[in-house]
ModelCIF file with pLDDT and N, C-alpha, C, O atoms, coordinates in Angstrom:
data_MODEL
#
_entry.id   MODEL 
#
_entity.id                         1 
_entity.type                       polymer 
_entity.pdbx_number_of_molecules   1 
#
_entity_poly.entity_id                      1 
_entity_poly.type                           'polypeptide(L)' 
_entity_poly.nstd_linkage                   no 
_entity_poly.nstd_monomer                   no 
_entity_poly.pdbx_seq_one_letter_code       
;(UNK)(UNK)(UNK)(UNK)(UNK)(UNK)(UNK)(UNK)(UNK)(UNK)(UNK)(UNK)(UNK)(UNK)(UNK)(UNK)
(UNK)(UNK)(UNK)(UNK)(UNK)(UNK)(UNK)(UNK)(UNK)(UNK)(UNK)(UNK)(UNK)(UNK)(UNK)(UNK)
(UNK)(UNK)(UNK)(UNK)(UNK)(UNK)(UNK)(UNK)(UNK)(UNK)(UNK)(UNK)(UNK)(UNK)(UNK)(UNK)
;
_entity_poly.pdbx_seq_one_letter_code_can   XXXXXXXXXXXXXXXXXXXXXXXXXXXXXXXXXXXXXXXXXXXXXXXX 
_entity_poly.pdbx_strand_id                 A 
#
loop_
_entity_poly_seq.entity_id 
_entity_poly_seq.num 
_entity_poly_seq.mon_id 
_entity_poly_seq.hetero 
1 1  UNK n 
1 2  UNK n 
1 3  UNK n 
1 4  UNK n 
1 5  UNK n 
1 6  UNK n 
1 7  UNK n 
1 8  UNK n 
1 9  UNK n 
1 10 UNK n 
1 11 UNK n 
1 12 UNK n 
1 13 UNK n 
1 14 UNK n 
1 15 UNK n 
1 16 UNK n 
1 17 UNK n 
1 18 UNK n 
1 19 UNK n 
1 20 UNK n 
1 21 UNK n 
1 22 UNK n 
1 23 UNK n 
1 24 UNK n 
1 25 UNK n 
1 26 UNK n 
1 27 UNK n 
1 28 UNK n 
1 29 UNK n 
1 30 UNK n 
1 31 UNK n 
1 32 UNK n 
1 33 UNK n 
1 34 UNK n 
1 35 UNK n 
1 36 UNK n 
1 37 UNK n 
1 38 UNK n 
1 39 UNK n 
1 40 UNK n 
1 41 UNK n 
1 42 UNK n 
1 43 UNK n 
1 44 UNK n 
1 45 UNK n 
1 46 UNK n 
1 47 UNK n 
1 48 UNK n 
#
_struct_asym.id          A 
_struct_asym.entity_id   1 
#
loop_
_ma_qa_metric.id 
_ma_qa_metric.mode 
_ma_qa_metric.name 
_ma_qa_metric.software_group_id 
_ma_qa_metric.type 
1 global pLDDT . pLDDT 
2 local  pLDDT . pLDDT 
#
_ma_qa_metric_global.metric_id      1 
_ma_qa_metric_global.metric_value   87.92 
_ma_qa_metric_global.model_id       1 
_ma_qa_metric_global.ordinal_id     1 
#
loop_
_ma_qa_metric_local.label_asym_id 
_ma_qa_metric_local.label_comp_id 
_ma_qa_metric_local.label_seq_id 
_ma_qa_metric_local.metric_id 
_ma_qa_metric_local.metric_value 
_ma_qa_metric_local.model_id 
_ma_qa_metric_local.ordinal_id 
A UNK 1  2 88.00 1 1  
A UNK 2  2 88.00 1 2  
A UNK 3  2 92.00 1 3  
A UNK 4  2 94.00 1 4  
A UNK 5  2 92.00 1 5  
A UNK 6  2 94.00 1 6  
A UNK 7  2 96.00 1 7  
A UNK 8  2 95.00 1 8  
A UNK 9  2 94.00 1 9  
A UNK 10 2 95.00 1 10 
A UNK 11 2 96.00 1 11 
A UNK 12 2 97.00 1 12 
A UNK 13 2 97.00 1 13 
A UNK 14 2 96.00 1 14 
A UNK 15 2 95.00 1 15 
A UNK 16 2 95.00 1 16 
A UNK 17 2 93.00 1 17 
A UNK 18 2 91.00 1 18 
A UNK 19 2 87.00 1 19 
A UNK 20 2 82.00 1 20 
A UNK 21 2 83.00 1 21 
A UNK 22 2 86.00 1 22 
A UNK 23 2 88.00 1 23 
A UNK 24 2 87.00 1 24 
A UNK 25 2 88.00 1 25 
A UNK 26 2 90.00 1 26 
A UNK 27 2 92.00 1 27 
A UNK 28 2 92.00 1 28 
A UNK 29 2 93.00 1 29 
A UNK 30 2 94.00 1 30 
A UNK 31 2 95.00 1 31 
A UNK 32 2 94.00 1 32 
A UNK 33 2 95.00 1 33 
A UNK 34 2 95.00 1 34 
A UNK 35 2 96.00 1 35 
A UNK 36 2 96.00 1 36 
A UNK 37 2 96.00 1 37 
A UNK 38 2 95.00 1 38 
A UNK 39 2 94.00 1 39 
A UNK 40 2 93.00 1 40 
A UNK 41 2 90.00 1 41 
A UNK 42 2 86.00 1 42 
A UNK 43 2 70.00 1 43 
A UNK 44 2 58.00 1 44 
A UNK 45 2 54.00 1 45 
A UNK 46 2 55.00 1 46 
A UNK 47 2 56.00 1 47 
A UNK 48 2 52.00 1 48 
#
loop_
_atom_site.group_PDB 
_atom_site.id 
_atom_site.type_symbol 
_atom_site.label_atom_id 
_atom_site.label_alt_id 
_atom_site.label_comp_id 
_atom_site.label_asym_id 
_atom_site.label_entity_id 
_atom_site.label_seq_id 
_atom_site.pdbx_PDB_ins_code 
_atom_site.Cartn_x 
_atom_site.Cartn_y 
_atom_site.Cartn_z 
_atom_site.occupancy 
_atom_site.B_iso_or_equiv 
_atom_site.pdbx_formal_charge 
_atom_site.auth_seq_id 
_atom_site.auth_comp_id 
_atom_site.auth_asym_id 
_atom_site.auth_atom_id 
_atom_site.pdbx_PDB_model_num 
ATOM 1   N N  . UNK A 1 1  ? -59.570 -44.190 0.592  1.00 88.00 ? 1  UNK A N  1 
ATOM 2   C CA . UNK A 1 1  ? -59.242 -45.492 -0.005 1.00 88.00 ? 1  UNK A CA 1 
ATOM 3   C C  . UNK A 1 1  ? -58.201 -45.386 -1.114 1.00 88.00 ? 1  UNK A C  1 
ATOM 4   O O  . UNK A 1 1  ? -57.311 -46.233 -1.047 1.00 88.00 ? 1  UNK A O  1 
ATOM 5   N N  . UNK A 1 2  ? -58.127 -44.429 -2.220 1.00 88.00 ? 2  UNK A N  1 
ATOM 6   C CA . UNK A 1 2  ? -57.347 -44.295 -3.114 1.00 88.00 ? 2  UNK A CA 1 
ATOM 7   C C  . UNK A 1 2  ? -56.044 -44.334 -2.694 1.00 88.00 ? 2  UNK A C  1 
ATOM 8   O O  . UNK A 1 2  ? -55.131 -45.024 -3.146 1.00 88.00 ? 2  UNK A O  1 
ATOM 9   N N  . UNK A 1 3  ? -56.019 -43.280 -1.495 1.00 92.00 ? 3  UNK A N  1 
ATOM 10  C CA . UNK A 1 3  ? -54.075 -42.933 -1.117 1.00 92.00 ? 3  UNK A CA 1 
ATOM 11  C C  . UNK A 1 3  ? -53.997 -44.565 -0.109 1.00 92.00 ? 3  UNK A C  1 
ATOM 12  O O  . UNK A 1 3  ? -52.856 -44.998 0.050  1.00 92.00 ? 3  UNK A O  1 
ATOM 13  N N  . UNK A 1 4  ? -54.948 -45.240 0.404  1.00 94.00 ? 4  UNK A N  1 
ATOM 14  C CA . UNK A 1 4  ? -54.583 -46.256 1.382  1.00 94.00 ? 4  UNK A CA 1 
ATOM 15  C C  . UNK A 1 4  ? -54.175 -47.590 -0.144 1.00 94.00 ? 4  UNK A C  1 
ATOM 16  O O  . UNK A 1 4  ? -53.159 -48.262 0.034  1.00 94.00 ? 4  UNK A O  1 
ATOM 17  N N  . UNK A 1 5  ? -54.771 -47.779 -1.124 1.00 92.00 ? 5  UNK A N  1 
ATOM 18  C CA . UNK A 1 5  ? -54.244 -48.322 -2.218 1.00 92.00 ? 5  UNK A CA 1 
ATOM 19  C C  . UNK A 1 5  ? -53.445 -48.081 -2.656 1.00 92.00 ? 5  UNK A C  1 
ATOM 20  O O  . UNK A 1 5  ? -52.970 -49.044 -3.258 1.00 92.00 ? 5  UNK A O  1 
ATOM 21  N N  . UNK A 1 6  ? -52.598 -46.746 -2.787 1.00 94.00 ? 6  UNK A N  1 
ATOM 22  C CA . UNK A 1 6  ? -51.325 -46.372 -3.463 1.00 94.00 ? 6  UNK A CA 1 
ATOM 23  C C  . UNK A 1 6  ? -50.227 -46.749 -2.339 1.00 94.00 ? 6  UNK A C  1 
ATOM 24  O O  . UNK A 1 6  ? -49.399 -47.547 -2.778 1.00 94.00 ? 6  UNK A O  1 
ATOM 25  N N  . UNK A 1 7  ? -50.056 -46.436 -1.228 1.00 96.00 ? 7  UNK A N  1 
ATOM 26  C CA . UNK A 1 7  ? -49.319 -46.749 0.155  1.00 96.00 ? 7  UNK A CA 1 
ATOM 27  C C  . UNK A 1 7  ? -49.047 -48.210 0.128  1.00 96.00 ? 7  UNK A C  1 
ATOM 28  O O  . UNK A 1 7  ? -47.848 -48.489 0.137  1.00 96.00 ? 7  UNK A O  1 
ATOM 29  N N  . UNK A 1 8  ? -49.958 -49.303 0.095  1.00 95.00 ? 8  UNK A N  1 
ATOM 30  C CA . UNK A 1 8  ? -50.159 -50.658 -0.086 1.00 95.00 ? 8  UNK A CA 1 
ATOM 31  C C  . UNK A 1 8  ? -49.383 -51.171 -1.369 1.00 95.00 ? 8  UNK A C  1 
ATOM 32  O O  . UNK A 1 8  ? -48.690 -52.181 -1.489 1.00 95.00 ? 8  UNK A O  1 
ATOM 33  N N  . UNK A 1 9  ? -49.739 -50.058 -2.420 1.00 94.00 ? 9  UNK A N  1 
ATOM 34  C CA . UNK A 1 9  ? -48.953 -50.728 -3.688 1.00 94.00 ? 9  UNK A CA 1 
ATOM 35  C C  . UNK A 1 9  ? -47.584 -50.495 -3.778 1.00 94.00 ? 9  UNK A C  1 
ATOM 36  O O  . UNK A 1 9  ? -46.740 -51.278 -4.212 1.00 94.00 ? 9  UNK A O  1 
ATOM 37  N N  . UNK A 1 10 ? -47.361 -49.023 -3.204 1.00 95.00 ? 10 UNK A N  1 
ATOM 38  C CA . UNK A 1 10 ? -45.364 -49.072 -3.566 1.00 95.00 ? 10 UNK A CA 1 
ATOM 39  C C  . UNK A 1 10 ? -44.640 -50.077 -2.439 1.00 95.00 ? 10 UNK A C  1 
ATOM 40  O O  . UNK A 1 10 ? -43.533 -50.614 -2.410 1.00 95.00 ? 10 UNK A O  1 
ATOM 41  N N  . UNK A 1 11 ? -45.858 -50.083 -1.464 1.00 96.00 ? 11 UNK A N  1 
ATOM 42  C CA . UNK A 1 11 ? -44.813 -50.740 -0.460 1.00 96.00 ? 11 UNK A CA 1 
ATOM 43  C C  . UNK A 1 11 ? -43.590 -50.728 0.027  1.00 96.00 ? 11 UNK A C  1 
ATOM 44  O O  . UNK A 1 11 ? -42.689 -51.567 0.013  1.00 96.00 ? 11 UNK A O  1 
ATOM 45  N N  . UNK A 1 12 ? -43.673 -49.704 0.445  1.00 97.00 ? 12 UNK A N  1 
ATOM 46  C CA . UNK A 1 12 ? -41.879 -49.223 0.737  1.00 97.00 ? 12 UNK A CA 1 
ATOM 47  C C  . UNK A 1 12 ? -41.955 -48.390 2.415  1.00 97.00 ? 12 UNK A C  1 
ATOM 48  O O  . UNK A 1 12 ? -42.996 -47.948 2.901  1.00 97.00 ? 12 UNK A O  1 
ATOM 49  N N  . UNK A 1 13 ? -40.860 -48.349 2.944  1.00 97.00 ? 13 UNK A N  1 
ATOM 50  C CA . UNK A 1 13 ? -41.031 -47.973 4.526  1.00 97.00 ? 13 UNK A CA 1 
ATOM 51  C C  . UNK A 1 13 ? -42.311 -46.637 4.359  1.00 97.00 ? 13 UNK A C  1 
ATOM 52  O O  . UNK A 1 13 ? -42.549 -45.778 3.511  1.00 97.00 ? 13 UNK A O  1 
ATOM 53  N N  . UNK A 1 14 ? -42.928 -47.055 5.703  1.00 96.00 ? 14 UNK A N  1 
ATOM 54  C CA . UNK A 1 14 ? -44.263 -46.075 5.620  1.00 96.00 ? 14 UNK A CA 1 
ATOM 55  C C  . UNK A 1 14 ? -44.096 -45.227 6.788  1.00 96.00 ? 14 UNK A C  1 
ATOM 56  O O  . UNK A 1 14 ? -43.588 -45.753 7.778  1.00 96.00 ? 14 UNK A O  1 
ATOM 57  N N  . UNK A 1 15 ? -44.548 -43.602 6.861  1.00 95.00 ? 15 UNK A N  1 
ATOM 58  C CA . UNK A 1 15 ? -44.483 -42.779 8.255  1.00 95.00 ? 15 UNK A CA 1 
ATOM 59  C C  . UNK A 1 15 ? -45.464 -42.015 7.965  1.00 95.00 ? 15 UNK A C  1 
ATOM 60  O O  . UNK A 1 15 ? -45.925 -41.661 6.880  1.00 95.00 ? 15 UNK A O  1 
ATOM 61  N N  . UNK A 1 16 ? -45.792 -41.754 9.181  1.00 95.00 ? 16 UNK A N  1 
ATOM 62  C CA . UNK A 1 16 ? -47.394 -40.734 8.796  1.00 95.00 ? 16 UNK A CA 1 
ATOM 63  C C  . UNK A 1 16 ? -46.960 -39.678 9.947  1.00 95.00 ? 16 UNK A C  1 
ATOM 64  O O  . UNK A 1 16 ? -46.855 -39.942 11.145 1.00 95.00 ? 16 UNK A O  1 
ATOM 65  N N  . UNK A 1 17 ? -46.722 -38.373 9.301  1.00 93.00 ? 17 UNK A N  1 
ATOM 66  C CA . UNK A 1 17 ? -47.002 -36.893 10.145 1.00 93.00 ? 17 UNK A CA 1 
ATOM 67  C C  . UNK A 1 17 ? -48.003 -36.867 10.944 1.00 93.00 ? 17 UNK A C  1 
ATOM 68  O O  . UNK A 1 17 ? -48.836 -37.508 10.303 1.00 93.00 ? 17 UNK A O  1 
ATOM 69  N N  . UNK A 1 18 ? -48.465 -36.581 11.853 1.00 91.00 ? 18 UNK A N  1 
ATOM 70  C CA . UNK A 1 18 ? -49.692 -36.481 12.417 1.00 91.00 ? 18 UNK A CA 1 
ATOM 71  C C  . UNK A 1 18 ? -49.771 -35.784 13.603 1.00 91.00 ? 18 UNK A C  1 
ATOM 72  O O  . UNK A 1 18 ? -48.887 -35.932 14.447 1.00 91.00 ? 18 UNK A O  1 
ATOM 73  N N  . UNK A 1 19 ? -50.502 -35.204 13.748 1.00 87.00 ? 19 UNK A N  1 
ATOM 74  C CA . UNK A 1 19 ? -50.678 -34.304 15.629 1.00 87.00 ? 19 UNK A CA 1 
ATOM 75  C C  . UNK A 1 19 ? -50.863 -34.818 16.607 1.00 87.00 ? 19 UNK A C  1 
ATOM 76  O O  . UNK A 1 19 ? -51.701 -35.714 16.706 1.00 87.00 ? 19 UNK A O  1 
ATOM 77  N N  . UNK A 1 20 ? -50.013 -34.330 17.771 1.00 82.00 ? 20 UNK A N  1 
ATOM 78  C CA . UNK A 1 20 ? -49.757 -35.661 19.130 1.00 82.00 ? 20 UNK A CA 1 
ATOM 79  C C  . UNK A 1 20 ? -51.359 -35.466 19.563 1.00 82.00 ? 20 UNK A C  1 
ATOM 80  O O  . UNK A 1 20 ? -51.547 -34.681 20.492 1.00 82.00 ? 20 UNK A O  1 
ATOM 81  N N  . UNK A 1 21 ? -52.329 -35.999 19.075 1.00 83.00 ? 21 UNK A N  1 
ATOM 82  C CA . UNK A 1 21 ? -53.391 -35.938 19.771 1.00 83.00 ? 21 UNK A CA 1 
ATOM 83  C C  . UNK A 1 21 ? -54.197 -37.005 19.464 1.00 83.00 ? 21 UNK A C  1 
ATOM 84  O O  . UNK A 1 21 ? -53.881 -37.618 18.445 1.00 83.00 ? 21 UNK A O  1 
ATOM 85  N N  . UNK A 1 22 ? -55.346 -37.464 20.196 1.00 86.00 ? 22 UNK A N  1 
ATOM 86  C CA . UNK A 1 22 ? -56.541 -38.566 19.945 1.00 86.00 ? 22 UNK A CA 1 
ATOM 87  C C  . UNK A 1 22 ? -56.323 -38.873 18.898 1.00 86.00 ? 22 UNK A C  1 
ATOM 88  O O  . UNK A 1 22 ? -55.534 -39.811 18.789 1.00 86.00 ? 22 UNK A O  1 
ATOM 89  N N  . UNK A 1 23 ? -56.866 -38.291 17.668 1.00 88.00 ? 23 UNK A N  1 
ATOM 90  C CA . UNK A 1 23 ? -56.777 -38.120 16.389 1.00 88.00 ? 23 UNK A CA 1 
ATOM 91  C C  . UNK A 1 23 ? -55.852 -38.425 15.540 1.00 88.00 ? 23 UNK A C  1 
ATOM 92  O O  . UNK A 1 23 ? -55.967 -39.206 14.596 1.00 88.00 ? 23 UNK A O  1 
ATOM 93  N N  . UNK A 1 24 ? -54.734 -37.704 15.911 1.00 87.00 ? 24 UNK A N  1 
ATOM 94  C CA . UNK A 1 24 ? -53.444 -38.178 15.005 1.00 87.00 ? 24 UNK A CA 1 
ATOM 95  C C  . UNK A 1 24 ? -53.185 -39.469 15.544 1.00 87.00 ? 24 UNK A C  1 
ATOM 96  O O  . UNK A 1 24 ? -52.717 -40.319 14.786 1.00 87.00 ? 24 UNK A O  1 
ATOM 97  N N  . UNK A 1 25 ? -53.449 -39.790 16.897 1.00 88.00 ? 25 UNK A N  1 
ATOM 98  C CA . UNK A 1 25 ? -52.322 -41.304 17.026 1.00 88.00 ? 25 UNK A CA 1 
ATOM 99  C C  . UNK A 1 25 ? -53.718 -42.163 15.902 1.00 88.00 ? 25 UNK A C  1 
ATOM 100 O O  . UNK A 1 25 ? -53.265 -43.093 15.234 1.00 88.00 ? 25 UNK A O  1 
ATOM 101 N N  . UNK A 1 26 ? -54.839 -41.958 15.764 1.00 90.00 ? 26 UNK A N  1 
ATOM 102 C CA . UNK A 1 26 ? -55.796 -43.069 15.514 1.00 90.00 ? 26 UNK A CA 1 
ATOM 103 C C  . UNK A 1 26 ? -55.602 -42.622 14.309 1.00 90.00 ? 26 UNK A C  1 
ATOM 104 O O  . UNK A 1 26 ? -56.062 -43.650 13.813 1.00 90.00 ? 26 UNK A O  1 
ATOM 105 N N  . UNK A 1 27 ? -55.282 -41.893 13.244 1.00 92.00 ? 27 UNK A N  1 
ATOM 106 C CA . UNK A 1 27 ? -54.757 -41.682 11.921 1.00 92.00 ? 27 UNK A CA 1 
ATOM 107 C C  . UNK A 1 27 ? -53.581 -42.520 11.916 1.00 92.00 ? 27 UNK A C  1 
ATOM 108 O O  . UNK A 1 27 ? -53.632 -43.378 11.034 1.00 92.00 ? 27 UNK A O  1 
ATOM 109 N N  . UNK A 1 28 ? -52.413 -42.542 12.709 1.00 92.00 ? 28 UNK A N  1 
ATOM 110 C CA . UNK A 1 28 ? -51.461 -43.572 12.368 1.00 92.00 ? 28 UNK A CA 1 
ATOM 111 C C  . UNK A 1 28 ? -52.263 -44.861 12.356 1.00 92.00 ? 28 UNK A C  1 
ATOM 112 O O  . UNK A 1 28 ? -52.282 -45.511 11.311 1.00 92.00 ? 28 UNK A O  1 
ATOM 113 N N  . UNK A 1 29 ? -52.866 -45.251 13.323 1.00 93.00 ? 29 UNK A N  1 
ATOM 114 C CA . UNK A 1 29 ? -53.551 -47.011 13.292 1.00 93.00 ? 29 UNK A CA 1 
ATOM 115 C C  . UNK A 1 29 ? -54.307 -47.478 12.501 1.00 93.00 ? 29 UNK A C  1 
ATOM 116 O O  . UNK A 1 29 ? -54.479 -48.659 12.198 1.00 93.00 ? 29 UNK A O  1 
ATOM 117 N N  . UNK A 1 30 ? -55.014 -46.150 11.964 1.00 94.00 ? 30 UNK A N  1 
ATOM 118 C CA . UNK A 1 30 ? -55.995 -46.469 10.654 1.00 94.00 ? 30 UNK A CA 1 
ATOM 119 C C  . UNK A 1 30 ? -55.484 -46.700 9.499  1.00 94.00 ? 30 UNK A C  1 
ATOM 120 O O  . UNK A 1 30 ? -56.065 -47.539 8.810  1.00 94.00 ? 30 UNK A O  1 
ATOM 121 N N  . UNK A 1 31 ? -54.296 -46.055 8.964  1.00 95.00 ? 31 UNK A N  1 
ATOM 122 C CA . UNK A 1 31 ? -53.645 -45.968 8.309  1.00 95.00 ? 31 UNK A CA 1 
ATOM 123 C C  . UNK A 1 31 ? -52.468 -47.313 7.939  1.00 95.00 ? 31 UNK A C  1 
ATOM 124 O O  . UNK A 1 31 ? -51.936 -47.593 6.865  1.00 95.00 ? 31 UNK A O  1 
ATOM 125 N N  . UNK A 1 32 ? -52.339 -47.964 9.290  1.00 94.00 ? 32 UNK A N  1 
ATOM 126 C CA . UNK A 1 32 ? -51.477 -49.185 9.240  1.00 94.00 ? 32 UNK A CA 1 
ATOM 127 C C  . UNK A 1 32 ? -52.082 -50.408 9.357  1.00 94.00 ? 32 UNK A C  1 
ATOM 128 O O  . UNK A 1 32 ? -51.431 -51.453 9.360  1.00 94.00 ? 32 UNK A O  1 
ATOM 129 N N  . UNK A 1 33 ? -53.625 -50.350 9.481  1.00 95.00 ? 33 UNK A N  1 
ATOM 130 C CA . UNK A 1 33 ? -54.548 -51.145 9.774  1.00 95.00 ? 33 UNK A CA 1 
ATOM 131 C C  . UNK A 1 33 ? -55.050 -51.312 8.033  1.00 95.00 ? 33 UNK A C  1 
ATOM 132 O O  . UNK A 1 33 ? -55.117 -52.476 7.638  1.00 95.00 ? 33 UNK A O  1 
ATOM 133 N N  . UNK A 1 34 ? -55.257 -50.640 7.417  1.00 95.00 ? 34 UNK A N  1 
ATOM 134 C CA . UNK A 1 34 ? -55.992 -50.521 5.963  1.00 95.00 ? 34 UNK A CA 1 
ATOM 135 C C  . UNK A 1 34 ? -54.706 -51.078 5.176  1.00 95.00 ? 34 UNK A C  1 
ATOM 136 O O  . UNK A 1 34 ? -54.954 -52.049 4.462  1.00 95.00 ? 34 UNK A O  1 
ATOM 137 N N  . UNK A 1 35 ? -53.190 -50.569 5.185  1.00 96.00 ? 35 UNK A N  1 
ATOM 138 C CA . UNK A 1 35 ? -52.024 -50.726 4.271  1.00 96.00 ? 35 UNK A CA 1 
ATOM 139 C C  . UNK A 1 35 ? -52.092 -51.765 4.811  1.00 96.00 ? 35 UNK A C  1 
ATOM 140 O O  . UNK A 1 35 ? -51.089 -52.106 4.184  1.00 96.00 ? 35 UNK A O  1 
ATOM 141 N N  . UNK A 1 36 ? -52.341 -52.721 5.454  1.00 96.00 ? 36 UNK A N  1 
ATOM 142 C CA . UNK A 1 36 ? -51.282 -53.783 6.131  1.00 96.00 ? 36 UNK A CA 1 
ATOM 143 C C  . UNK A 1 36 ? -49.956 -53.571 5.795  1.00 96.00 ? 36 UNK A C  1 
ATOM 144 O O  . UNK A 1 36 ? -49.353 -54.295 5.004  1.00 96.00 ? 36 UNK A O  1 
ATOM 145 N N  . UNK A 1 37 ? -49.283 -52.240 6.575  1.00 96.00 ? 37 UNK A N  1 
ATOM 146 C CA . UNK A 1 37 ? -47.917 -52.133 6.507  1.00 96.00 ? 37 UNK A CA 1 
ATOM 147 C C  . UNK A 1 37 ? -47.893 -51.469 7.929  1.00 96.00 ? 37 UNK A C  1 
ATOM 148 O O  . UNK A 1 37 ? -48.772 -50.850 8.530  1.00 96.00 ? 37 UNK A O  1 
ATOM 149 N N  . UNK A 1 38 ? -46.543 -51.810 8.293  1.00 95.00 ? 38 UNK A N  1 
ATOM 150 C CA . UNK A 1 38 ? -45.963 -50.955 9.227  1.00 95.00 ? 38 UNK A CA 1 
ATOM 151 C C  . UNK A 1 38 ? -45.743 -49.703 9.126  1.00 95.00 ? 38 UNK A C  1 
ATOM 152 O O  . UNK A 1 38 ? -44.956 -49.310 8.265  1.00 95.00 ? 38 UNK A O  1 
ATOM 153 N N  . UNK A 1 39 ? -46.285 -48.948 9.844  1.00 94.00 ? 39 UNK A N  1 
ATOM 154 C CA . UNK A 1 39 ? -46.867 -47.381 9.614  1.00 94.00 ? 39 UNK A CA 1 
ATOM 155 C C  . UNK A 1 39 ? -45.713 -46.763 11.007 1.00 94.00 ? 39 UNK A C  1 
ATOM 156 O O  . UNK A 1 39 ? -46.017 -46.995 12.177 1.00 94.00 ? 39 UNK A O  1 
ATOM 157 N N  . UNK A 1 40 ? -44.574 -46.077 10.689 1.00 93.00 ? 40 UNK A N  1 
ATOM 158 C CA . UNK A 1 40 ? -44.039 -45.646 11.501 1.00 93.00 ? 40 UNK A CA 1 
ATOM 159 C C  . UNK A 1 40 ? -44.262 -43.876 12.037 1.00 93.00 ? 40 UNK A C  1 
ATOM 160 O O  . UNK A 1 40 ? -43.955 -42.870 11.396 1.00 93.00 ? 40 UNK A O  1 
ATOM 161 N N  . UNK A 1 41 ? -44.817 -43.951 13.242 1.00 90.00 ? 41 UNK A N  1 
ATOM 162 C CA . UNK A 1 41 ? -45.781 -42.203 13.398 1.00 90.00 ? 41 UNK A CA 1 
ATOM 163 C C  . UNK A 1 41 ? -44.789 -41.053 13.729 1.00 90.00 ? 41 UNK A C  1 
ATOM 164 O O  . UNK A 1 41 ? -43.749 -41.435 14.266 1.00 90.00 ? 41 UNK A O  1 
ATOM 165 N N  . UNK A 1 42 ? -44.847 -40.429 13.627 1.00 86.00 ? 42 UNK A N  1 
ATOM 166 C CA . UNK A 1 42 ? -43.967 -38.711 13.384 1.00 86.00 ? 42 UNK A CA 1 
ATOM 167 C C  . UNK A 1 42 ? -44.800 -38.145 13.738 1.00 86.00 ? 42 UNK A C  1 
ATOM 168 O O  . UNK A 1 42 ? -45.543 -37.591 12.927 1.00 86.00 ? 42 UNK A O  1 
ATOM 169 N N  . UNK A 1 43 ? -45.124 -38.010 15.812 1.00 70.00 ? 43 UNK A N  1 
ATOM 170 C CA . UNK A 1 43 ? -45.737 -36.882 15.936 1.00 70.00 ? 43 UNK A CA 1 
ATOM 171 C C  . UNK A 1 43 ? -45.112 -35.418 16.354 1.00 70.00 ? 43 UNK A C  1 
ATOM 172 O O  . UNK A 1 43 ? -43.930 -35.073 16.363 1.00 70.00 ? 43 UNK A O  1 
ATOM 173 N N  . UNK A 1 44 ? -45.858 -34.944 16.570 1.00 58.00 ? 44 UNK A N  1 
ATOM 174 C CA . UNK A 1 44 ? -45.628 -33.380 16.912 1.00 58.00 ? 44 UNK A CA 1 
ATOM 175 C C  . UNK A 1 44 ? -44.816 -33.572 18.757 1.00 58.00 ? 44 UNK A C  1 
ATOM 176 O O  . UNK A 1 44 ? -45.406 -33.827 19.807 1.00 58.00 ? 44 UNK A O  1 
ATOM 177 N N  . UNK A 1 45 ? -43.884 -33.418 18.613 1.00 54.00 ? 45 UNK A N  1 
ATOM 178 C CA . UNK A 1 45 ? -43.186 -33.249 19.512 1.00 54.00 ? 45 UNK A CA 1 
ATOM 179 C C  . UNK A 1 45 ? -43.814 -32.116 21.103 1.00 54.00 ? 45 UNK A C  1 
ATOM 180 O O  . UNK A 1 45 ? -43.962 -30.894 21.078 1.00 54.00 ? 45 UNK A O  1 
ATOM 181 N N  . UNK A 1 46 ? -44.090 -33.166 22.453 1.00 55.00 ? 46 UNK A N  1 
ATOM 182 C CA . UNK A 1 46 ? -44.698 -32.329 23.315 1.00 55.00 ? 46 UNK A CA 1 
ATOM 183 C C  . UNK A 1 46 ? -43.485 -31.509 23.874 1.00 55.00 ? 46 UNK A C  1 
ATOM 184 O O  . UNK A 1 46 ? -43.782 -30.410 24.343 1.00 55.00 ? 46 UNK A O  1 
ATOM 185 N N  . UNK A 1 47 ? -42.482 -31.785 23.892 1.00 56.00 ? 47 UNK A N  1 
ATOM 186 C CA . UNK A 1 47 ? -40.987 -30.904 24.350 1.00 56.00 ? 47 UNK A CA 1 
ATOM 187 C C  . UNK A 1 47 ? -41.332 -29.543 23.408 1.00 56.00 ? 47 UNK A C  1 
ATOM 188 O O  . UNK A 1 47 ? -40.974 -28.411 23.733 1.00 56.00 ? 47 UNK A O  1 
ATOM 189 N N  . UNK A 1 48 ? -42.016 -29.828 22.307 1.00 52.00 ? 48 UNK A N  1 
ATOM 190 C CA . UNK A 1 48 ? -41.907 -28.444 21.398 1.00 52.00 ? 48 UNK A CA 1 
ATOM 191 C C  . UNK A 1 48 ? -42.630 -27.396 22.204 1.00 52.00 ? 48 UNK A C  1 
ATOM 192 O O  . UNK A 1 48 ? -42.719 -26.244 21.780 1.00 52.00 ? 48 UNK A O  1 
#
């Protein structure tokens, strides 16, 4: 809750790192679901 209140307060373009998996994509949605911001995701590349 603390970092989802700080994210919400600067309000400024949002991206979340996360691992191409179950998990990471539902860390981006949780994450853009709590900020009410547009949460743009940066996963782990499957070409890698």
């Amino acid at each position: 809750n603390s970092l989802v209140s700080l994210v919400k307060g600067i309000n400024k373009p949002a991206v979340c790192w996360a691992d191409l998996d179950a998990a990471g994509i539902a860390i981006v949605g949780d994450l853009q679901r709590r900020s009410e911001l547009a949460v743009t995701p940066v996963f782990m590349d499957a070409s890698l």
